[in-house]
Protein backbone atom coordinates (compact mmCIF):
# COMPACT_ATOMS: atom_id res chain seq x y z
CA UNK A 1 122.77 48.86 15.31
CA UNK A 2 119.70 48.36 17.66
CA UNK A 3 119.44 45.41 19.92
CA UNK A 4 117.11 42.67 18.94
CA UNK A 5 115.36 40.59 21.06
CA UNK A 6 113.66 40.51 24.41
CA UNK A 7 114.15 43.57 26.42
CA UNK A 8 115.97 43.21 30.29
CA UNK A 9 113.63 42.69 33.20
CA UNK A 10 114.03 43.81 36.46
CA UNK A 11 114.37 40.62 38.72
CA UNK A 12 110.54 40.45 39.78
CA UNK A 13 112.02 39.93 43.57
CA UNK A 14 113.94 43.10 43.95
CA UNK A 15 111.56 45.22 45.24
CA UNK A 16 109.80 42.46 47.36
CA UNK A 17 110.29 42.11 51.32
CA UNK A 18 110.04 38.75 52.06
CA UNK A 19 110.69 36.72 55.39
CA UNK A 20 110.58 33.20 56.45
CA UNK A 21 108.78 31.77 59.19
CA UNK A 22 108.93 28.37 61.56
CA UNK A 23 105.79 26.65 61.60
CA UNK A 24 105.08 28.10 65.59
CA UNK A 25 105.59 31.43 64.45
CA UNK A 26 103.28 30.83 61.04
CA UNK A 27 100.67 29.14 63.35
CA UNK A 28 100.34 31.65 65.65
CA UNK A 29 99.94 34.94 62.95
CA UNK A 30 97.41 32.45 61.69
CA UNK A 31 95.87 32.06 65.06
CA UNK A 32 95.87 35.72 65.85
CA UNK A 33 94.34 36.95 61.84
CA UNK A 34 91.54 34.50 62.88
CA UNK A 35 91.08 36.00 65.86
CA UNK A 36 90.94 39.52 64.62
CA UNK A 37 88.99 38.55 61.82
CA UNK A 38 85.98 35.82 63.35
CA UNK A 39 84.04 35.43 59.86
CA UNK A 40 86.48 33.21 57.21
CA UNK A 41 84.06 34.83 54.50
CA UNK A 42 85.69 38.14 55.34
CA UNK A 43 88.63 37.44 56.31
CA UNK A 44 91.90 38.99 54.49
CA UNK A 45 94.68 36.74 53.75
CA UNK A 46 97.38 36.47 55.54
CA UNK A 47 100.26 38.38 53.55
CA UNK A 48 97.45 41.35 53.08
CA UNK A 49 96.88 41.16 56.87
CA UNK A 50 100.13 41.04 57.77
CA UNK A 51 101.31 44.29 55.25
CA UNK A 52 98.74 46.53 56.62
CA UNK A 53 100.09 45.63 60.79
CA UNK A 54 103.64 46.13 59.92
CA UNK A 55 102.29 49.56 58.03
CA UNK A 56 100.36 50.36 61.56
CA UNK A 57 103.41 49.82 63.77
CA UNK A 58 105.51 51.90 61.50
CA UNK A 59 102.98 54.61 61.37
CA UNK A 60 102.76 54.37 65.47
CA UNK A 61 106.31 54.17 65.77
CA UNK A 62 107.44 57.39 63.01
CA UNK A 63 104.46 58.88 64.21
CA UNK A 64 102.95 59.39 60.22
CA UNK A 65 100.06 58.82 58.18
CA UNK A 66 101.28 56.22 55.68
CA UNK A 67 99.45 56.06 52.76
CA UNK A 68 99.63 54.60 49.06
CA UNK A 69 101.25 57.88 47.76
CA UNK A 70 102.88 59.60 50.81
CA UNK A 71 103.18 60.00 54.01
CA UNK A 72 101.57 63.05 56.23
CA UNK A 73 102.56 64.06 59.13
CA UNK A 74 100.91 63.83 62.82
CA UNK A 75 101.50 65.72 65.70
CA UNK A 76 104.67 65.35 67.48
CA UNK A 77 105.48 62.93 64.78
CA UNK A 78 109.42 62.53 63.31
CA UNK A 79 111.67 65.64 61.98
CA UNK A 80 110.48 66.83 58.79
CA UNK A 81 113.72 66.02 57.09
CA UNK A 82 113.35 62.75 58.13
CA UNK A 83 109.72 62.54 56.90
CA UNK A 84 110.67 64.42 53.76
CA UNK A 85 113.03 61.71 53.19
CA UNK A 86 110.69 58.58 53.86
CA UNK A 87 108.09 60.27 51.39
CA UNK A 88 110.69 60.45 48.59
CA UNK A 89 110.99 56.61 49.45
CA UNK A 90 107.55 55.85 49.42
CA UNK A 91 106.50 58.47 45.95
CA UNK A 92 109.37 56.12 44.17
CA UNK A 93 107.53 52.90 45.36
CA UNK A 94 104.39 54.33 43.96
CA UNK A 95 105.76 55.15 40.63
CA UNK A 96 107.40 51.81 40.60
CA UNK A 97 104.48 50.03 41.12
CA UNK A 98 102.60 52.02 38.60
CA UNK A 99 104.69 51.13 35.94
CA UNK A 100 105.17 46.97 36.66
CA UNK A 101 101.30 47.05 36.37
């Protein structure tokens, strides 16, 4: 007999990062994405701005391209095992968030 009724959901958090900031750390990030970014018009908001810094430092610090499908890799960047493994990560992401939307 087939199950009836609505079909499980993923928990719409599980795949989220998500941190929690005092109100002198907030103010400050604020302080420095209107800094960076002079004309309000333009400007990004702040989880966008935020996503694409911590994606910078991580590409500075693994030394690797990090894009929306994969990584590729720089000179003297991180052990190709390593970067192997960290594209796997980021191909599942991809697919993952293909299919929610």
């Amino acid at each position: 007999m087939t199950r009836t009724g609505r079909p499980p959901l993923r928990h719409p958090r599980r795949e989220g990062l998500f941190i929690r900031f005092s109100q002198t750390e907030f103010g400050s990030l604020q302080r420095a994405l209107e800094a960076e970014h002079p004309v309000a018009q333009r400007r990004p908001n702040l989880s966008e701005w935020a996503r694409e810094l911590l994606v910078a430092h991580a590409s500075e610090v693994l030394r690797v391209d990090v894009t929306r499908a994969g990584l590729q890799r720089q000179k003297g960047g991180v052990a190709d095992w390593k970067r192997w493994r960290l594209a796997k990560a980021v191909r599942g992401a991809a697919k993952r968030r293909r299919k929610i939307r």
